[in-house]
N, C-alpha and C. Protein backbone atom coordinates (compact mmCIF):
# COMPACT_ATOMS: atom_id res chain seq x y z
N UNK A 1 10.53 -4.33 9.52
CA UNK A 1 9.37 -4.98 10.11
C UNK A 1 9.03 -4.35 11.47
N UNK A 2 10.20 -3.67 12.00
CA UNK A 2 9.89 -3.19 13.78
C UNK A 2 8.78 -2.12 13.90
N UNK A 3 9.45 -1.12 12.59
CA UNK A 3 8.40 0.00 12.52
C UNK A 3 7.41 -0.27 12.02
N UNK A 4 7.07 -1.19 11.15
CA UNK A 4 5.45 -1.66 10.97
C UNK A 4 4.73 -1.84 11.72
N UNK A 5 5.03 -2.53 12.96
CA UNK A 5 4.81 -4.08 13.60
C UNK A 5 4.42 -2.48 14.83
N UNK A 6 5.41 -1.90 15.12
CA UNK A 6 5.06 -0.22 16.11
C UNK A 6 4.24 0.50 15.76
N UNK A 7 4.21 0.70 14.14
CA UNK A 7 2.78 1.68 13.73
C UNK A 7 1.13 0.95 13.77
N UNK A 8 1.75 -0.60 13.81
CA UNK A 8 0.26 -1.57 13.96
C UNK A 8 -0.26 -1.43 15.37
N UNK A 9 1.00 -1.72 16.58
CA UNK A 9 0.20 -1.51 17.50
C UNK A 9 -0.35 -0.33 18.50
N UNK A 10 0.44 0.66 17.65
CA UNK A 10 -0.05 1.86 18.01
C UNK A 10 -1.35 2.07 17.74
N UNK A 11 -1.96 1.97 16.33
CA UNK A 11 -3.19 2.01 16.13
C UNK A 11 -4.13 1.02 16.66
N UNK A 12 -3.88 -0.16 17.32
CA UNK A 12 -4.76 -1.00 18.22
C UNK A 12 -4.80 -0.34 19.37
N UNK A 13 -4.37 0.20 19.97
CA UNK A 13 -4.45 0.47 21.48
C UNK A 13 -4.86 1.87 21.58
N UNK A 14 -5.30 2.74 20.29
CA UNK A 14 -5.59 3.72 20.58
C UNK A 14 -7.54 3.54 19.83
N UNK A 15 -7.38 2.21 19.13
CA UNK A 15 -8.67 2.02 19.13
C UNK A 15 -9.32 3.17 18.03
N UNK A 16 -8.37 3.63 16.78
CA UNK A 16 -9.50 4.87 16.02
C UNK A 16 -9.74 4.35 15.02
N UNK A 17 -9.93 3.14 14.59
CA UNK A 17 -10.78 2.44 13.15
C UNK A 17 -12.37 2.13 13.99
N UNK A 18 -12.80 2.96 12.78
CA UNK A 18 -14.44 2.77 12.92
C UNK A 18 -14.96 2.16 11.88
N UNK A 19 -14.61 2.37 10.48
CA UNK A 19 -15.61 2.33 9.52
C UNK A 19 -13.92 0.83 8.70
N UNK A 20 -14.62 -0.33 9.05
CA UNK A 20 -13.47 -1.28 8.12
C UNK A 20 -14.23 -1.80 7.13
N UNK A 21 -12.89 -1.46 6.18
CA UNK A 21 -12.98 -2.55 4.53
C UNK A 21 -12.48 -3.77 4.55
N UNK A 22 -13.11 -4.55 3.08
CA UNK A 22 -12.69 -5.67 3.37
C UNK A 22 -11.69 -5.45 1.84
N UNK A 23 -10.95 -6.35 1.42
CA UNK A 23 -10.05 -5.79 0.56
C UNK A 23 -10.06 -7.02 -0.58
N UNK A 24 -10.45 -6.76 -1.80
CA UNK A 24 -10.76 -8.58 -2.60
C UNK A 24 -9.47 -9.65 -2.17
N UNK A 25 -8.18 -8.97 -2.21
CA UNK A 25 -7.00 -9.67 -1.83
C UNK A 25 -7.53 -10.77 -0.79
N UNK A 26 -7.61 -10.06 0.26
CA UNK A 26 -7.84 -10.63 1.76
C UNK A 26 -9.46 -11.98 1.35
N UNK A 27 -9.80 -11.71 0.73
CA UNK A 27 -11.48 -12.17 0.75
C UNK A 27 -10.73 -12.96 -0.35
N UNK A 28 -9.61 -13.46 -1.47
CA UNK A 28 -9.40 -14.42 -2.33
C UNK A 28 -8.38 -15.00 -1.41
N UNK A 29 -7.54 -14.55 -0.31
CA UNK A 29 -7.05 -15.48 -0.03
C UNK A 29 -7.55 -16.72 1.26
N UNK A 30 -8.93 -16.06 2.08
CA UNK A 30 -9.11 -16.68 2.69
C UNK A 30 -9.88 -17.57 2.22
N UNK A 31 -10.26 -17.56 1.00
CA UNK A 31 -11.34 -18.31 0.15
C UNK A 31 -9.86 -19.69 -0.02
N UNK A 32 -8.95 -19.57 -0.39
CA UNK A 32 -7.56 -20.53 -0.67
C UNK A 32 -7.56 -21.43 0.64
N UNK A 33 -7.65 -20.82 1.43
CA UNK A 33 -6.99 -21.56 2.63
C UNK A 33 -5.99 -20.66 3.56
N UNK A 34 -6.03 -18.82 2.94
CA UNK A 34 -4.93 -18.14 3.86
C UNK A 34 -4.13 -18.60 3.84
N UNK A 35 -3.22 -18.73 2.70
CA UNK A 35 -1.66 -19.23 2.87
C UNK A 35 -1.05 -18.57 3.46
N UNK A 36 -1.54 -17.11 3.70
CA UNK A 36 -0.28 -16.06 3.98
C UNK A 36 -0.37 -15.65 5.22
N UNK A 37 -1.30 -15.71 6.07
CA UNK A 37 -1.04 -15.66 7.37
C UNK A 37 -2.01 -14.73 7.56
N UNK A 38 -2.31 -14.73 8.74
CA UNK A 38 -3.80 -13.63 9.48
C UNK A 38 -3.84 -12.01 9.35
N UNK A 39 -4.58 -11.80 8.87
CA UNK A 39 -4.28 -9.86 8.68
C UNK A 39 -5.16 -9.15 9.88
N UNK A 40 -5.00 -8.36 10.50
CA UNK A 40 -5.86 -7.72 11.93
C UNK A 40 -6.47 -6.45 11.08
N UNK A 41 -8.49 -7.10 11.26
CA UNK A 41 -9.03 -6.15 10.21
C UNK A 41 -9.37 -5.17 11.36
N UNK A 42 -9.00 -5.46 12.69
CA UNK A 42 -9.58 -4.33 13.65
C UNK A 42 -8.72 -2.83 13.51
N UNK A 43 -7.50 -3.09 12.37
CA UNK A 43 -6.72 -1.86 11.88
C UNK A 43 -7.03 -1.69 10.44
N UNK A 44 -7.51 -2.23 9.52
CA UNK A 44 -7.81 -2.36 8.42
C UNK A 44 -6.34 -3.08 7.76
N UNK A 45 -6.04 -4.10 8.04
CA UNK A 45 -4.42 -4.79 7.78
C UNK A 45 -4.71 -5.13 6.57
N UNK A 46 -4.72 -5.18 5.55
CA UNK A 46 -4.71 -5.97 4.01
C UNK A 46 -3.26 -6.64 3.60
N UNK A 47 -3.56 -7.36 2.43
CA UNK A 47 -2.71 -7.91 1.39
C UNK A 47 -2.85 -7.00 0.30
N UNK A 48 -1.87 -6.49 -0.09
CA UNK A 48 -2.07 -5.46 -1.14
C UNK A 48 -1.13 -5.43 -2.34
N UNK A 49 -1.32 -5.17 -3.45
CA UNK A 49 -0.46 -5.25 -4.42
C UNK A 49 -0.12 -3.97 -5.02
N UNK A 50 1.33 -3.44 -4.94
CA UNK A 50 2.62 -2.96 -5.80
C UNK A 50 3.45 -3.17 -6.85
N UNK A 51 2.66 -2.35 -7.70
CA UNK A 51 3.90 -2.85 -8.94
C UNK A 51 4.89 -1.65 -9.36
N UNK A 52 6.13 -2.69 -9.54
CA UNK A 52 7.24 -2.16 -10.00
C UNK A 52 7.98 -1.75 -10.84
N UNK A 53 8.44 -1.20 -11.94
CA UNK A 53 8.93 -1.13 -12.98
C UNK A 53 9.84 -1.85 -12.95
N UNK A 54 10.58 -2.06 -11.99
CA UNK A 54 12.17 -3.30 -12.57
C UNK A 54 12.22 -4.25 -11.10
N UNK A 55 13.30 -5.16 -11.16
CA UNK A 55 13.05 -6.13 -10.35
C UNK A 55 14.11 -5.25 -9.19
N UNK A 56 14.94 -4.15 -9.40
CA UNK A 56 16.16 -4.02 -8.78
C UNK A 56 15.22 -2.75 -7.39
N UNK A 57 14.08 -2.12 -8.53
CA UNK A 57 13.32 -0.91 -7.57
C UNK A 57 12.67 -2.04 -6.62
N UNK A 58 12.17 -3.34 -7.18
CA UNK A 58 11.29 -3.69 -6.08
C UNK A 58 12.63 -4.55 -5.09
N UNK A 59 13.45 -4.93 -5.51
CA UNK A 59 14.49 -5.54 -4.50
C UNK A 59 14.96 -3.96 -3.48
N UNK A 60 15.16 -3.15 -4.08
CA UNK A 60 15.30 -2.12 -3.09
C UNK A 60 14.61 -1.75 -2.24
N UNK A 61 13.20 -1.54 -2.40
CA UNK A 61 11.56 -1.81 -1.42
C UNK A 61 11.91 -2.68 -0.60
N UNK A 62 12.29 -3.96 -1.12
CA UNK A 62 12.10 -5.42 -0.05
C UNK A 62 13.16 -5.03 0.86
N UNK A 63 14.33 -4.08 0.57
CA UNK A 63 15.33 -4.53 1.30
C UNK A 63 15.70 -3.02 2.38
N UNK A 64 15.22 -1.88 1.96
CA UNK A 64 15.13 -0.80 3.01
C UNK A 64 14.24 -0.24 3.22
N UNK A 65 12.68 -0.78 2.09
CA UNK A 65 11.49 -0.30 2.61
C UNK A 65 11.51 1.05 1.44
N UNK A 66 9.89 1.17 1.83
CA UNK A 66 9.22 2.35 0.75
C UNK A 66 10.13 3.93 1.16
N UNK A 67 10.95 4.46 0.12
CA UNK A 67 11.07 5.80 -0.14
C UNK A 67 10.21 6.54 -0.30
N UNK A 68 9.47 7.92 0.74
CA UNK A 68 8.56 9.12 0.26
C UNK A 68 9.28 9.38 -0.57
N UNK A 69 10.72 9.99 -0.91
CA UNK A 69 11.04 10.71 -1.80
C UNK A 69 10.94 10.68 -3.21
N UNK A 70 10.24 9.18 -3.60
CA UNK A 70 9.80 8.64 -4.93
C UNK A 70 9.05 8.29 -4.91
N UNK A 71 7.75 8.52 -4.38
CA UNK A 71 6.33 8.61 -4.28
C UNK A 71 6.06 9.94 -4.67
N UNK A 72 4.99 9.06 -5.62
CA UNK A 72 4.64 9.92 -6.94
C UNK A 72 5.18 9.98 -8.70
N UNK A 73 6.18 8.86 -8.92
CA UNK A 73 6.71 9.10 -9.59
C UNK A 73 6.01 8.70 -10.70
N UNK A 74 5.12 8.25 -10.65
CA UNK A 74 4.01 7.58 -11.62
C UNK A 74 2.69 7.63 -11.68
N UNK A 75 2.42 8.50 -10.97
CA UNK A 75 1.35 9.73 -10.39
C UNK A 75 1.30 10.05 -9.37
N UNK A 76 -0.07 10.54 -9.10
CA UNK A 76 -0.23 11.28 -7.50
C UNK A 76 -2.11 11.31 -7.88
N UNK A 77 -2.75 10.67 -8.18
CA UNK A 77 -4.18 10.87 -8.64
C UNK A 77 -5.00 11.45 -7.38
N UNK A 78 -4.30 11.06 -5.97
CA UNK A 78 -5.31 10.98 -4.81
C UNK A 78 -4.17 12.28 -3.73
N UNK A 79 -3.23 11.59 -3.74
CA UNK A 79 -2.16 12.18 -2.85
C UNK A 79 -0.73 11.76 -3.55
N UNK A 80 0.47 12.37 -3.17
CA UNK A 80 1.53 12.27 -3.51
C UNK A 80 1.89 11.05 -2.45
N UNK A 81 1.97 9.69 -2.45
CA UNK A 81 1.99 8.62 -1.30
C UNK A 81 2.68 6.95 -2.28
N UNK A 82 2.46 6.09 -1.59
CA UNK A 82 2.21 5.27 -1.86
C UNK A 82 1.53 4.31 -1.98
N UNK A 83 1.20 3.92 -3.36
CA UNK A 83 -0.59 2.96 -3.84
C UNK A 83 -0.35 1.79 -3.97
N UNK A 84 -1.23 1.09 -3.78
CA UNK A 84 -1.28 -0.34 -3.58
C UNK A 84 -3.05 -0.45 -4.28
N UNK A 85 -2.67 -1.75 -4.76
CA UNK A 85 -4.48 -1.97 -5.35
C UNK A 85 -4.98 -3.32 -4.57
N UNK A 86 -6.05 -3.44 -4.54
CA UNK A 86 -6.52 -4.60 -4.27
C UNK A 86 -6.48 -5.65 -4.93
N UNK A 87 -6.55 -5.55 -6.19
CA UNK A 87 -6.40 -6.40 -7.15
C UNK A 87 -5.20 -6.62 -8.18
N UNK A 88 -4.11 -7.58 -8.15
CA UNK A 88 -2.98 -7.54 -9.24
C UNK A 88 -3.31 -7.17 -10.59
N UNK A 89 -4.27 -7.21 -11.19
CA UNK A 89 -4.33 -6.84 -12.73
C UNK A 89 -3.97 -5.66 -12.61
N UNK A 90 -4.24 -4.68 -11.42
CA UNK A 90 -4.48 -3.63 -11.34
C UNK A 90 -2.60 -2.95 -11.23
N UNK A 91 -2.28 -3.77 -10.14
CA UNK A 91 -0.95 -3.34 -10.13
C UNK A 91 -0.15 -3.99 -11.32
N UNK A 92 -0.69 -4.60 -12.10
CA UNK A 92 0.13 -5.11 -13.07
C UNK A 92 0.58 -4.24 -14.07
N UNK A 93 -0.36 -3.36 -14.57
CA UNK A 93 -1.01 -2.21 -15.44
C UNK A 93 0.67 -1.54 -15.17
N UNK A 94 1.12 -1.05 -13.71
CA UNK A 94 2.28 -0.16 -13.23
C UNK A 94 3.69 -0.68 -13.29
N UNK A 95 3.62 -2.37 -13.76
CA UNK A 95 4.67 -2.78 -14.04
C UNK A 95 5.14 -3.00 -14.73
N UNK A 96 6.73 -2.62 -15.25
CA UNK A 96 7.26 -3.12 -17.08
C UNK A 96 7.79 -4.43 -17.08
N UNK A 97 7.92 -4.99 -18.71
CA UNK A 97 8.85 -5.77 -18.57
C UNK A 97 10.61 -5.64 -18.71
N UNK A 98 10.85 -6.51 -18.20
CA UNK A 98 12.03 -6.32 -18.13
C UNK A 98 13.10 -7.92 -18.57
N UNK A 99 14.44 -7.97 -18.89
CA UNK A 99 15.24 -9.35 -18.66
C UNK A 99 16.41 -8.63 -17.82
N UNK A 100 16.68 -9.79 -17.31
CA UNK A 100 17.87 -10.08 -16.32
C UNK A 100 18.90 -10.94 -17.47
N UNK A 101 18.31 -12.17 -17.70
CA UNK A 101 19.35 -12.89 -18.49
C UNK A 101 18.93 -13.70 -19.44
N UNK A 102 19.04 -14.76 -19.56
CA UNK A 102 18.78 -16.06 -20.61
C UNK A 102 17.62 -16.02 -20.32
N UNK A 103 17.53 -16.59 -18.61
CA UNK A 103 16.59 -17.50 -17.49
C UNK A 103 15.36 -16.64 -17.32
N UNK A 104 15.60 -14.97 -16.79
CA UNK A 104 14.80 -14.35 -16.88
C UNK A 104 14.61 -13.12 -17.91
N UNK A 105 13.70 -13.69 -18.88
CA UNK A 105 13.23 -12.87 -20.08
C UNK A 105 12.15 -12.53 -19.89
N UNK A 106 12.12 -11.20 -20.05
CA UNK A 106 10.50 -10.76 -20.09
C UNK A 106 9.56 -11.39 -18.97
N UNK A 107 10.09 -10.73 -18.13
CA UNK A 107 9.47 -11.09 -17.32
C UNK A 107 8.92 -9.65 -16.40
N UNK A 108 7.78 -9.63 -15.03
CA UNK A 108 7.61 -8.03 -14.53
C UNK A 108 7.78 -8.36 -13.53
N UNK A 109 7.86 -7.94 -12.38
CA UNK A 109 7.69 -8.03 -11.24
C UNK A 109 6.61 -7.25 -10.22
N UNK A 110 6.20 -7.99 -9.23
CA UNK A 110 4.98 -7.45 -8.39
C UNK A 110 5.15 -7.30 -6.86
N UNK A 111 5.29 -6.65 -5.95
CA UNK A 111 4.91 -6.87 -4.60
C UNK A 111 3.78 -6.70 -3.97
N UNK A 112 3.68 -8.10 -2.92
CA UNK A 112 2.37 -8.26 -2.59
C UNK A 112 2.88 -8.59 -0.88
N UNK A 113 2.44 -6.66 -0.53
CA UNK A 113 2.43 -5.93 0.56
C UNK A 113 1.90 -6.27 2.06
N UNK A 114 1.98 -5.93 3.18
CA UNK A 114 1.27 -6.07 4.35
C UNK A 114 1.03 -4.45 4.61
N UNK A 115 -0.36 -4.07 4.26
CA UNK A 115 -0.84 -2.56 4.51
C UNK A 115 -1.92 -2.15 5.61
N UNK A 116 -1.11 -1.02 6.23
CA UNK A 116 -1.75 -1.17 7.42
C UNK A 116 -2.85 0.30 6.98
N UNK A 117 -3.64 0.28 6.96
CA UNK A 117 -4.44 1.11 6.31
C UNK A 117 -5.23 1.87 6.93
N UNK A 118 -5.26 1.35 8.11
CA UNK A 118 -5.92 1.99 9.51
C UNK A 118 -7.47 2.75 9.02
N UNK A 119 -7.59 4.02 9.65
CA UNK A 119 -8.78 4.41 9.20
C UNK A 119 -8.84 5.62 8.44
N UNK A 120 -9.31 5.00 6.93
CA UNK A 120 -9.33 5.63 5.36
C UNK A 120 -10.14 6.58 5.36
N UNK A 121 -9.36 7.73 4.57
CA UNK A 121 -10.60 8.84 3.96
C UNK A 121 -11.06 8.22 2.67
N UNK A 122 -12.07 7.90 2.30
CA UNK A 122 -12.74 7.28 1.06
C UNK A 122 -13.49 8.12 0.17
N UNK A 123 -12.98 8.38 -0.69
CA UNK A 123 -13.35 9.17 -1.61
C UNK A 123 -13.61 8.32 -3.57
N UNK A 124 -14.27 9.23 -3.87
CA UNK A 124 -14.57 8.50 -5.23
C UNK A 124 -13.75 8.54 -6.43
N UNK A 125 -13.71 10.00 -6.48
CA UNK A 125 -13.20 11.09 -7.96
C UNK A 125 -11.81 11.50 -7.27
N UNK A 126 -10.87 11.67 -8.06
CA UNK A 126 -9.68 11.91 -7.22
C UNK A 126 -9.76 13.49 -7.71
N UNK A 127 -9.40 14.32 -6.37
CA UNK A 127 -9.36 15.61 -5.93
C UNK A 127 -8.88 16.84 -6.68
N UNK A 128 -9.68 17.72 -6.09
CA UNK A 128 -8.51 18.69 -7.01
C UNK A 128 -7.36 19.31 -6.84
N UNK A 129 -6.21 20.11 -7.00
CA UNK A 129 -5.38 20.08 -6.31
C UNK A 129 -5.32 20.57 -4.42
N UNK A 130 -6.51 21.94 -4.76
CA UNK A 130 -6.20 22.33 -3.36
C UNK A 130 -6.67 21.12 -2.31
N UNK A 131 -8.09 19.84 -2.89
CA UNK A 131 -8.66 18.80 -1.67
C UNK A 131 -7.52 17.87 -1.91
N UNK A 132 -6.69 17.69 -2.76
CA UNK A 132 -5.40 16.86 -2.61
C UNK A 132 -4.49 17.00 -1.32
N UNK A 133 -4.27 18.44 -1.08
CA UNK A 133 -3.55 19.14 -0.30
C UNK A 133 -4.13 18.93 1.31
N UNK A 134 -5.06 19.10 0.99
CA UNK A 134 -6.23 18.93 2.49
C UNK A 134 -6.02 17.24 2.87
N UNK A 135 -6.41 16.55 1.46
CA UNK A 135 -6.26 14.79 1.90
C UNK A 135 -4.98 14.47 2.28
N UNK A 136 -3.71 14.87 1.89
CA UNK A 136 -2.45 15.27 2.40
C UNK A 136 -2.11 14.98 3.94
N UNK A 137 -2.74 16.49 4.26
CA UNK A 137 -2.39 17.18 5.59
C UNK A 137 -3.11 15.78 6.57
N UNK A 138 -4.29 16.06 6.20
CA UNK A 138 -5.10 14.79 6.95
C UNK A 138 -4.88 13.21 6.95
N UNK A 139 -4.44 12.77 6.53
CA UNK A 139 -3.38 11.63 6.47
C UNK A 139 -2.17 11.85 7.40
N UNK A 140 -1.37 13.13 7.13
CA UNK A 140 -0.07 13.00 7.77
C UNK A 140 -0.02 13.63 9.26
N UNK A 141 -0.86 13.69 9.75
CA UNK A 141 -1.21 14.22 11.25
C UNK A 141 -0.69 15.28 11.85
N UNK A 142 0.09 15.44 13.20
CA UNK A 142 0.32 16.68 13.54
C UNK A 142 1.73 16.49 13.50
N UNK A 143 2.91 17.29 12.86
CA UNK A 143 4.21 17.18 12.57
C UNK A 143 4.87 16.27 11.74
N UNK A 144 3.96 15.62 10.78
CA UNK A 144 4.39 14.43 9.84
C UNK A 144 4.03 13.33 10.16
N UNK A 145 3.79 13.02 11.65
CA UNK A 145 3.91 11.55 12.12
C UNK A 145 2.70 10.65 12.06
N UNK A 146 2.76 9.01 11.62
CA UNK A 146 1.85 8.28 11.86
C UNK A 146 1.45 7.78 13.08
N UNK A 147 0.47 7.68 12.79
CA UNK A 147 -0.33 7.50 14.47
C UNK A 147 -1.93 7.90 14.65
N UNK A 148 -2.02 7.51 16.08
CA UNK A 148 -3.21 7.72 16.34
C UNK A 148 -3.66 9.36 16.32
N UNK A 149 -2.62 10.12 16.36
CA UNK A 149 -3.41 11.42 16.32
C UNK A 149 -3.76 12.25 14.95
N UNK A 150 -3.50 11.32 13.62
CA UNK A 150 -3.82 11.75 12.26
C UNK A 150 -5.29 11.56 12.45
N UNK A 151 -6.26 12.54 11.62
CA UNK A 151 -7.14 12.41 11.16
C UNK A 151 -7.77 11.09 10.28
N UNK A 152 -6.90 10.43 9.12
CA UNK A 152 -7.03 9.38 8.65
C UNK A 152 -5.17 8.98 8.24
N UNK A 153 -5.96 7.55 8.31
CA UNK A 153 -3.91 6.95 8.33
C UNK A 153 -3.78 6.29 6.59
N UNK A 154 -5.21 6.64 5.66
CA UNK A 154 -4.69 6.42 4.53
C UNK A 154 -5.80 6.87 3.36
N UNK A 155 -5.69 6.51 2.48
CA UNK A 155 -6.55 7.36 1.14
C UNK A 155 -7.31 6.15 0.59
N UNK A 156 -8.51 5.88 0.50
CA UNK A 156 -8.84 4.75 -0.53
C UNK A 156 -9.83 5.33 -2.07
N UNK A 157 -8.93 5.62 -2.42
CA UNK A 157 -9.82 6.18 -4.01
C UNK A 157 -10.30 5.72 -5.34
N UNK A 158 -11.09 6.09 -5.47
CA UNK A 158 -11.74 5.09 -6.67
C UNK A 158 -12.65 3.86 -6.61
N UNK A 159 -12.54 3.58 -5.23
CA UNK A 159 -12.66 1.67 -4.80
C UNK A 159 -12.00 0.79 -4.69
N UNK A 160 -10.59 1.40 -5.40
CA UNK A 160 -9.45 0.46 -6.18
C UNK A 160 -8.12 1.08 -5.31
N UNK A 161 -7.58 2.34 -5.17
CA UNK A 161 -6.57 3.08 -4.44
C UNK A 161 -6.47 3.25 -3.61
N UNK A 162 -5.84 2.17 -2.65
CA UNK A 162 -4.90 2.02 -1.56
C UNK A 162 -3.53 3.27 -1.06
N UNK A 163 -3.54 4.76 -0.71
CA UNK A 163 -2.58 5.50 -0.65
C UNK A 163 -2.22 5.50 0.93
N UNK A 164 -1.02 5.22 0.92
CA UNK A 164 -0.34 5.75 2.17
C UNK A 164 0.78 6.45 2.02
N UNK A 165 0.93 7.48 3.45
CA UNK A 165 1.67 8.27 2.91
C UNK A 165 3.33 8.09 4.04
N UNK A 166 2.87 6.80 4.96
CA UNK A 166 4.40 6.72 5.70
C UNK A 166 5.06 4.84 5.58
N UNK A 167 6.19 5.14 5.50
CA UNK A 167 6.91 3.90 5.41
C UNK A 167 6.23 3.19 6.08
N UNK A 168 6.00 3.33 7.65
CA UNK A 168 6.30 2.73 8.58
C UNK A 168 4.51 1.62 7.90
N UNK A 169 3.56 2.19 7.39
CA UNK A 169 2.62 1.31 7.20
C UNK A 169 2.57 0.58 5.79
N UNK A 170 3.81 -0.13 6.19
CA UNK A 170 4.08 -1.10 4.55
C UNK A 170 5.07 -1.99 4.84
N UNK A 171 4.56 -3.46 4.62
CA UNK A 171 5.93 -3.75 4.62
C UNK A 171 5.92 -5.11 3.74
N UNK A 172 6.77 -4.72 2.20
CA UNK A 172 6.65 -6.05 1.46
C UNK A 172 7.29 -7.23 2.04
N UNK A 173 5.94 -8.10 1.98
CA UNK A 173 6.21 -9.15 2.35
C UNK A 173 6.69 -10.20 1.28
N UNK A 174 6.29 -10.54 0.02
CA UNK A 174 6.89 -10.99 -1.13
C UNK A 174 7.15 -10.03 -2.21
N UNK A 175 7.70 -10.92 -2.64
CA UNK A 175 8.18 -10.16 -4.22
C UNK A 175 8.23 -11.54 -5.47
N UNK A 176 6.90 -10.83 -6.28
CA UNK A 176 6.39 -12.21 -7.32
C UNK A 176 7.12 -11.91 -8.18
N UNK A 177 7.39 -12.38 -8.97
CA UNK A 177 8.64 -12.17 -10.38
C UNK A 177 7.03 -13.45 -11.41
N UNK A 178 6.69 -12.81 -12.74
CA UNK A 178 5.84 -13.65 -13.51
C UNK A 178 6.22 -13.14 -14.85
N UNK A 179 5.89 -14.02 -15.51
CA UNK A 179 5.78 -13.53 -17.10
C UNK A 179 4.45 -13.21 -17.31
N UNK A 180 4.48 -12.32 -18.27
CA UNK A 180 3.14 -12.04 -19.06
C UNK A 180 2.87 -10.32 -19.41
């Protein structure tokens, strides 16, 4: 949570979101009553959804945070990063089922993220390899690092693709376990 909570306020105080989205997540939960607590759209902060193939990958997420080194393992359509959708059907699509035991049969699992999304390159059609490479570089700023001195701090493709490409702007906040 420290390095989230450091990459959030780094990007407030340097003030480089110009152009903010609103994210359906964020816009269904304030329609509820915001159960989940206030998101800061002056960084582009969303509620975002991750799906998992097993309950043990997303308990590993919850518990040391997003691996680059397995980003991508289920594509790379925009960038080699990590995606989040706005909408669960969407991340549902990325999740299997799985049982644990009696209790839990067939069941998938989902995480539903705190993404700091800062300010997105938005694109439609996902790239070809060499503008992949370019959307890449430009995301990951000067020497790898997130921050205010990247060009953009994330990928939004399609309308639907949420990509980031550093830990530090993610941090699951639940982990839904559902049938279906």
């Amino acid at each position: 949570l420290w390095r989230y909570e450091r990459a959030k306020t780094a990007l407030q105080e340097a003030k480089v979101v110009t152009k903010l989205h609103t994210a359906a997540t964020s816009t269904a939960l304030r329609a509820i009553g915001g159960i989940i607590g206030e998101y800061d759209a002056s960084v582009n902060e969303f509620p975002l959804w991750h799906g998992t193939p097993s309950a043990d990958g997303a308990a590993g997420i919850c518990s040391t945070g997003f691996d680059i080194s397995r980003a991508g393992k289920f594509g790379t359509a925009w960038s080699p990063g990590f995606y989040f959708a706005d909408h669960a059907r969407t991340s549902h699509s990325y999740s299997q089922v799985w049982s644990v035991n009696d209790k839990y049969r067939n069941v998938r699992v989902m995480l539903l993220c705190r993404v700091l999304c800062g300010k997105m390159c938005i694109t439609d059609k996902p790239p070809t390899e060499d503008r992949k490479e370019a959307l890449t570089s430009m995301c990951l700023g000067p020497g790898g690092a997130f921050g205010a001195r990247s060009e953009f701090h994330s990928i939004l493709g399609g309308g639907w693709a949420h990509v980031c490409l550093h830990r530090d702007q993610v941090y699951p906040e639940y982990m839904v376990v559902y049938s279906g």
